[in-house]
N, C-alpha and C. Protein backbone atom coordinates (compact mmCIF):
# COMPACT_ATOMS: atom_id res chain seq x y z
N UNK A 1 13.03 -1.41 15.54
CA UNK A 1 12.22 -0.36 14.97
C UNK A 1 11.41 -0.89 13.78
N UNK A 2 12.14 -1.68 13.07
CA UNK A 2 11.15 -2.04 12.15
C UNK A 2 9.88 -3.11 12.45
N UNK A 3 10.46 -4.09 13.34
CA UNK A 3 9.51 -4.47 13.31
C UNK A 3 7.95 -4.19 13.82
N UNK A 4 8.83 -2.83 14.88
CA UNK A 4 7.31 -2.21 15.79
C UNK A 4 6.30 -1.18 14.42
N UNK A 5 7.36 -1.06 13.17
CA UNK A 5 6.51 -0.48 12.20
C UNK A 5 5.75 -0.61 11.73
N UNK A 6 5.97 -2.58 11.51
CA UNK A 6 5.77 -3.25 10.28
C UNK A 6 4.27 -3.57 11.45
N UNK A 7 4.47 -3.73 12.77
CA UNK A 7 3.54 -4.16 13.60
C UNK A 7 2.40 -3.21 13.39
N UNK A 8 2.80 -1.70 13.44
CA UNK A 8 1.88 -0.43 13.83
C UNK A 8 0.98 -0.95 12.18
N UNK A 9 1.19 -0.98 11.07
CA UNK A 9 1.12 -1.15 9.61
C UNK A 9 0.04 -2.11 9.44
N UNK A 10 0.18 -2.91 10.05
CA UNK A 10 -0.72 -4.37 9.94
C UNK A 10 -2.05 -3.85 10.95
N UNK A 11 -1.61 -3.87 12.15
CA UNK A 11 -2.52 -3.44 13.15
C UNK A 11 -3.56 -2.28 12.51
N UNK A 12 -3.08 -1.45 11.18
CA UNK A 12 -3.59 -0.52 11.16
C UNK A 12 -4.93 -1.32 10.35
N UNK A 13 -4.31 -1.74 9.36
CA UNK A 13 -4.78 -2.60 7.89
C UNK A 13 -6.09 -3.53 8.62
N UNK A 14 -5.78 -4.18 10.16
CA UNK A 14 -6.86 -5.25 10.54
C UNK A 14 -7.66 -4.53 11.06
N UNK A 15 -7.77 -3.15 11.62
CA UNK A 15 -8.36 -3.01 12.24
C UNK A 15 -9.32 -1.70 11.51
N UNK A 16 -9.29 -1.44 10.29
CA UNK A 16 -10.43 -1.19 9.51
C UNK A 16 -9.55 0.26 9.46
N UNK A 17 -8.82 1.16 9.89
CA UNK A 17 -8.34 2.30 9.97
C UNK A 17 -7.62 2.97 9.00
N UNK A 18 -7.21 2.07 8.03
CA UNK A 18 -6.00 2.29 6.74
C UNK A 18 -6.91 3.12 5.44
N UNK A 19 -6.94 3.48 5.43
CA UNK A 19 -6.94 4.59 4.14
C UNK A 19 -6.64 4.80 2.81
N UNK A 20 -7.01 5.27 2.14
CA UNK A 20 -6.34 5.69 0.76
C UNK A 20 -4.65 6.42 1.11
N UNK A 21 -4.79 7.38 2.27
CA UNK A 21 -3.60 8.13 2.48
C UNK A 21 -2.72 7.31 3.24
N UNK A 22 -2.86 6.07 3.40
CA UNK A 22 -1.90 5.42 4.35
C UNK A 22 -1.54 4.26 3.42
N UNK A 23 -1.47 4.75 1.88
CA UNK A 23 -0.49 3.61 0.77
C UNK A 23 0.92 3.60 1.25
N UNK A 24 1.35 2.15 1.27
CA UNK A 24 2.43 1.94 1.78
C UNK A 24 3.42 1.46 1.20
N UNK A 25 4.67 1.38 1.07
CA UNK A 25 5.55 -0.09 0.53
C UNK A 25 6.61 -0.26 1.21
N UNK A 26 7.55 -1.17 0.83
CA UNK A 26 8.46 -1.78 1.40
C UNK A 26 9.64 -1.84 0.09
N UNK A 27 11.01 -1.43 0.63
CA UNK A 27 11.99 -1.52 -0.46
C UNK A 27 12.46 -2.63 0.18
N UNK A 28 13.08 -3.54 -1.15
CA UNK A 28 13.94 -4.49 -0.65
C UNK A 28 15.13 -4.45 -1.16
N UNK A 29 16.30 -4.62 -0.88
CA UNK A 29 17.66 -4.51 -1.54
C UNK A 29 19.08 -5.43 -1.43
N UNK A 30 19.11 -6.21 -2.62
CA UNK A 30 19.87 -7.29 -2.07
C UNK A 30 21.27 -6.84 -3.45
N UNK A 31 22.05 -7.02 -2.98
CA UNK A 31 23.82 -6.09 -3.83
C UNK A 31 23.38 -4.75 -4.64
N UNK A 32 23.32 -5.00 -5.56
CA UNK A 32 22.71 -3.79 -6.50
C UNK A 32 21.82 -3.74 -7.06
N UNK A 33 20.68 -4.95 -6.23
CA UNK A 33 19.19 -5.19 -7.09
C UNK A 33 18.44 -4.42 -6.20
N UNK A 34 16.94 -3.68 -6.85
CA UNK A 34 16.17 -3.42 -5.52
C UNK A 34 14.43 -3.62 -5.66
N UNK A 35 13.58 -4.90 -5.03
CA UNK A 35 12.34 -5.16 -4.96
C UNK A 35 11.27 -3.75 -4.48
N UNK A 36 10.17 -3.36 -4.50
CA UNK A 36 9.37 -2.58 -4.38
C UNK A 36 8.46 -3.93 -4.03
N UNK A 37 7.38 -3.41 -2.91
CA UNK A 37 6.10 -4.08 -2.47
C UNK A 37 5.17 -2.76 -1.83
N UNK A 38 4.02 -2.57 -2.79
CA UNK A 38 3.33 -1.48 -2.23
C UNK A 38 2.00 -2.46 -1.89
N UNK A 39 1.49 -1.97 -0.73
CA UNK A 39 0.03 -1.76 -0.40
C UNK A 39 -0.60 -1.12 -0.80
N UNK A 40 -1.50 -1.12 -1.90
CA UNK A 40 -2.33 0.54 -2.10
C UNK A 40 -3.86 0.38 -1.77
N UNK A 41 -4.29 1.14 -1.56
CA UNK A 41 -5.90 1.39 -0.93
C UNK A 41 -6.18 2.00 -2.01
N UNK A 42 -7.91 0.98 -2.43
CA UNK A 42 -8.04 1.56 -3.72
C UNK A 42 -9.23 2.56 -3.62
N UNK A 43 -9.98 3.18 -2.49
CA UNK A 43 -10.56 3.81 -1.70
C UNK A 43 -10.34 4.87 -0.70
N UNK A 44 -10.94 5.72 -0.90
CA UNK A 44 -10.40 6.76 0.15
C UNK A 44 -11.00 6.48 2.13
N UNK A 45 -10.67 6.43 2.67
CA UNK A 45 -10.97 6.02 4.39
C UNK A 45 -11.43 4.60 4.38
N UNK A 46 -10.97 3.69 3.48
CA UNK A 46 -11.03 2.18 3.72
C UNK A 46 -10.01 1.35 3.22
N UNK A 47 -9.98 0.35 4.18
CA UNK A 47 -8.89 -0.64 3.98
C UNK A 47 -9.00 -1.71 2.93
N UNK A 48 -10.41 -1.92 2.19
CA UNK A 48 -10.41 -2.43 1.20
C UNK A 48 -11.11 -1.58 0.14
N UNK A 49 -11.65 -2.21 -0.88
CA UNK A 49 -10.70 -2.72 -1.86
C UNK A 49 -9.28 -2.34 -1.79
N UNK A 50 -7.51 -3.12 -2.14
CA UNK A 50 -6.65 -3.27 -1.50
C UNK A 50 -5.67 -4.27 -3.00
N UNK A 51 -4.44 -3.68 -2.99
CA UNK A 51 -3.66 -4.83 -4.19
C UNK A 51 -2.11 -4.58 -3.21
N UNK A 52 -1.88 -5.51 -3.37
CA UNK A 52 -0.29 -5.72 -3.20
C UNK A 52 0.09 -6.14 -4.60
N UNK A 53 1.31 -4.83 -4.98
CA UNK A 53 2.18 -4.94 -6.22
C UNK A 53 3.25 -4.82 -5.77
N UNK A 54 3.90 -5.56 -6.95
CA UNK A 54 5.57 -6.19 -6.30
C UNK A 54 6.00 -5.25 -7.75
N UNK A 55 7.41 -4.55 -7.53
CA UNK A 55 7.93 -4.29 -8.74
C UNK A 55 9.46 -4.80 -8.68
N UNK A 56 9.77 -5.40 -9.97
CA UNK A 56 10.63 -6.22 -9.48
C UNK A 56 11.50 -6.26 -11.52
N UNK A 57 13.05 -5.59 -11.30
CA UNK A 57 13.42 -4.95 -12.44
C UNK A 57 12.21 -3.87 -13.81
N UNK A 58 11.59 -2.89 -12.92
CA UNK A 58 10.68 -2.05 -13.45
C UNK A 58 9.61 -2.66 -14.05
N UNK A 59 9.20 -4.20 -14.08
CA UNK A 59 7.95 -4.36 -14.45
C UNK A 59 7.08 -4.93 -13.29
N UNK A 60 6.17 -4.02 -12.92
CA UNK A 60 5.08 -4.06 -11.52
C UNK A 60 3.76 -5.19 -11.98
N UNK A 61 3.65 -6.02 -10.95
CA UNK A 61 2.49 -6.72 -11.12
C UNK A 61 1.69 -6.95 -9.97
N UNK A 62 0.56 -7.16 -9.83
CA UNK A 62 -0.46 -7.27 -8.89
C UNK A 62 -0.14 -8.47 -8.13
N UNK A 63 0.27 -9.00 -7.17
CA UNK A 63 0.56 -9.87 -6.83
C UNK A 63 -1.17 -10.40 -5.82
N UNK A 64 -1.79 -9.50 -5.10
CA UNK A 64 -2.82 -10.07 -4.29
C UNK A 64 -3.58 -8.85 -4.72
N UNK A 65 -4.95 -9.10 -4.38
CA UNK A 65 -5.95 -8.20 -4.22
C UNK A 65 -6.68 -8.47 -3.24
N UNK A 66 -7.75 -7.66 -2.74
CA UNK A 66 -8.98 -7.89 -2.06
C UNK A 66 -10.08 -7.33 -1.94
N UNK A 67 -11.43 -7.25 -1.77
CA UNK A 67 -12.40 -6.69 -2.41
C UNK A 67 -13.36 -6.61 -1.04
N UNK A 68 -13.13 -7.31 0.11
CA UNK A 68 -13.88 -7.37 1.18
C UNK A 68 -13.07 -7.56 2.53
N UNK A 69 -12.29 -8.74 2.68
CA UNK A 69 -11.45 -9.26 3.56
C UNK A 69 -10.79 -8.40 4.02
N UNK A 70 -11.11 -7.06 5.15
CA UNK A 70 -9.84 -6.16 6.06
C UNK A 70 -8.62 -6.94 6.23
N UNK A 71 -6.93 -6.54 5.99
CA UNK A 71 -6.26 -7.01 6.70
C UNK A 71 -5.54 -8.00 5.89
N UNK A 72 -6.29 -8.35 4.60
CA UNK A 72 -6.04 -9.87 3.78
C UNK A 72 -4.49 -8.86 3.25
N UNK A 73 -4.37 -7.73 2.32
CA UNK A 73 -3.25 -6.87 1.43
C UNK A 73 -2.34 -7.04 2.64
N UNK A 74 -2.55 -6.46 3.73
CA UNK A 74 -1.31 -6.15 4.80
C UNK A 74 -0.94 -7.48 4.93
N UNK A 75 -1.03 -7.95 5.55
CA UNK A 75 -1.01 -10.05 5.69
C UNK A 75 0.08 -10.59 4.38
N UNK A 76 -0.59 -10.36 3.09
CA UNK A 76 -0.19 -10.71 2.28
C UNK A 76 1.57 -10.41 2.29
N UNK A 77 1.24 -8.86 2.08
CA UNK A 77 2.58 -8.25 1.88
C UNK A 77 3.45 -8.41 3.17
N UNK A 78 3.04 -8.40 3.97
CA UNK A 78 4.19 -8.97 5.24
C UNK A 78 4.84 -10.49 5.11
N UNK A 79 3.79 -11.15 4.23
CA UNK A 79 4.22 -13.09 4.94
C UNK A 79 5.44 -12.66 3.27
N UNK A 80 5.12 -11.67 2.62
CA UNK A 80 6.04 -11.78 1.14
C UNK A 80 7.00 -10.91 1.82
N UNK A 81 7.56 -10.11 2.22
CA UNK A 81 8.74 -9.31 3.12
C UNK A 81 9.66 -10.33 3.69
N UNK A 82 8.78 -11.12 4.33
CA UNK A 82 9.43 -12.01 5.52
C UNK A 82 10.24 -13.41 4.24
N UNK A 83 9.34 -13.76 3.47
CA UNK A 83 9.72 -14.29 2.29
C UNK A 83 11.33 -13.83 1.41
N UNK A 84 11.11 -12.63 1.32
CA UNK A 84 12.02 -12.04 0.74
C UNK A 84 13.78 -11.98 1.71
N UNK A 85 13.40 -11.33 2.80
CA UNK A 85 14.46 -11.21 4.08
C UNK A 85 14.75 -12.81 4.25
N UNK A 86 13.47 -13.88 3.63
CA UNK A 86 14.42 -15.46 4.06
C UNK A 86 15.52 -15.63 3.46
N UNK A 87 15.16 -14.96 1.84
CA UNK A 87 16.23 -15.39 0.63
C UNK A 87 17.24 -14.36 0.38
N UNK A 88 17.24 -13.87 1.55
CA UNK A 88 18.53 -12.78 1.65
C UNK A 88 18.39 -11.64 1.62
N UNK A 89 16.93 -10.80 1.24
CA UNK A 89 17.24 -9.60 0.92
C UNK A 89 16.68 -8.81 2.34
N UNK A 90 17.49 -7.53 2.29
CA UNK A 90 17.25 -6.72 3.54
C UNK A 90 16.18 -5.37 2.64
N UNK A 91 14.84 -5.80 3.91
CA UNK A 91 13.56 -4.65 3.61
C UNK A 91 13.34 -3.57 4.44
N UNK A 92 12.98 -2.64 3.91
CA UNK A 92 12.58 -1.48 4.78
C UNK A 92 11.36 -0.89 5.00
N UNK A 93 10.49 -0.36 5.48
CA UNK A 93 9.23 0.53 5.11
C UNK A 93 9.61 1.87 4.98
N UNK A 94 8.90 1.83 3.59
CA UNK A 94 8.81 3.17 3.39
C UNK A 94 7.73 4.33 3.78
N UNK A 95 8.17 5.92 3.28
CA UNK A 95 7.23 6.51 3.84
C UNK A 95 5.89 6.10 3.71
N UNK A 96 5.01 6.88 4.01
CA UNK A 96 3.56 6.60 3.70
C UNK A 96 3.69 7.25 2.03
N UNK A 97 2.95 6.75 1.50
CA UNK A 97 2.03 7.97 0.11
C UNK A 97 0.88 7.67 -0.03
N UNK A 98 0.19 9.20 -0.72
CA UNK A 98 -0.74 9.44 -0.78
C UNK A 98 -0.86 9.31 -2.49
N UNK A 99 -1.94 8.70 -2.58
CA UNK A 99 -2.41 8.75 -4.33
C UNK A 99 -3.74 9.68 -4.33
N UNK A 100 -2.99 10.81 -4.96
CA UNK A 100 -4.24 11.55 -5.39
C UNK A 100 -4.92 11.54 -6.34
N UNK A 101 -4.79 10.72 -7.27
CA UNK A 101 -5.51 10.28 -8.11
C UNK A 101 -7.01 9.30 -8.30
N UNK A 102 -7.08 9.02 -6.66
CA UNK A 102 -8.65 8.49 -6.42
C UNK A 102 -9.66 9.22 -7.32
N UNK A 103 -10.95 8.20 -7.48
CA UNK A 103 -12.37 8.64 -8.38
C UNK A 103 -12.69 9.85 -7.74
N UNK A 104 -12.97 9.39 -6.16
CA UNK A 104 -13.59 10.85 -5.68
C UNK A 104 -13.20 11.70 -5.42
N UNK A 105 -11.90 11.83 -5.52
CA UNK A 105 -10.76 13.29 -5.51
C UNK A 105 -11.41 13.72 -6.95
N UNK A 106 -11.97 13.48 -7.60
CA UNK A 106 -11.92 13.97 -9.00
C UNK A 106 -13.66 14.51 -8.87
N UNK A 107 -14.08 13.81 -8.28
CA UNK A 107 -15.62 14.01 -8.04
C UNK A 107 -15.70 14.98 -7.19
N UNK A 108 -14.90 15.20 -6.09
CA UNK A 108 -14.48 16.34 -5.17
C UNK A 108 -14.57 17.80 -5.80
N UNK A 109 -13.53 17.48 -6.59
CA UNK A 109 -13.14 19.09 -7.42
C UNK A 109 -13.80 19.38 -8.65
N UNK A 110 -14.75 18.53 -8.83
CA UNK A 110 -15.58 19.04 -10.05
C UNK A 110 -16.44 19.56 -9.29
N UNK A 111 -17.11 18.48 -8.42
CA UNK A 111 -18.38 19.35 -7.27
C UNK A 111 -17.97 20.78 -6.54
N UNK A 112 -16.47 21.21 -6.36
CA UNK A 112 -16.31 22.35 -5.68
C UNK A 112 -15.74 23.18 -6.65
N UNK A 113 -15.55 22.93 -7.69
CA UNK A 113 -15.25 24.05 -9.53
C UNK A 113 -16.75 23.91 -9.38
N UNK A 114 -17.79 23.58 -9.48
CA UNK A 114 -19.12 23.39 -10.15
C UNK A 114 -19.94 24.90 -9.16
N UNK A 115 -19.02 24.71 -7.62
CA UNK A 115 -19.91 25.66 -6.80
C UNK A 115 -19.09 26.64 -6.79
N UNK A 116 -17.81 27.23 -7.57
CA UNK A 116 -17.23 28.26 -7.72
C UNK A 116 -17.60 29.24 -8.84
N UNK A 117 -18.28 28.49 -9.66
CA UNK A 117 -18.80 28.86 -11.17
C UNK A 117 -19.86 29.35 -10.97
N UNK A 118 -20.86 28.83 -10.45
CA UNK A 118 -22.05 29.36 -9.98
C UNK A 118 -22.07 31.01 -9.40
């Protein structure tokens, strides 16, 4: 199961389809430690711009970005999963999330407060 996830995930990321609403991550958990790896879409209905952040004892860092390259974030964060599961730790995917905090979510609801006021 996971791996047909991790498959559906990537496939999504190369093939231009991934989203702002299809931010992803991966928990990792090895005794009582536990890694975070998110994908986030820094765009709403595109797969790039794109960061893979690792959080790793509560301080998160950007580990990859991408600004053009479809597919480069998913890639990334899979060959680092597979990385992780070498050195022992067991990963999972997590749900999807959605960041509603995008520019044009904000540009959205001013433009539709702007035509309620009127």
């Amino acid at each position: 199961m996971y791996k047909a996830s991790l498959a559906i995930l990537v496939g999504l990321g190369m093939t231009g389809l991934a989203s702002a609403s299809d931010n992803y991550s991966y928990t990792c958990t090895h005794a009582n430690q536990e890694r975070k790896i998110d994908v986030i879409y820094l765009q709403r209905e595109s797969s790039v711009p794109c960061e893979v952040r690792y959080t790793k004892d509560g301080q998160e860092e950007t580990l990859w970005n991408a600004s053009y390259t479809e597919g480069y974030c998913e890639e990334k964060a899979t060959e680092f999963v597979k990385k992780q599961e070498g050195w022992g730790w067991s990963c999972s995917v997590d749900q999807p999330e959605t960041d509603d905090s995008l520019p044009e979510d904000a540009e959205v609801k001013a433009s539709e407060s702007d035509k309620h006021e009127r």
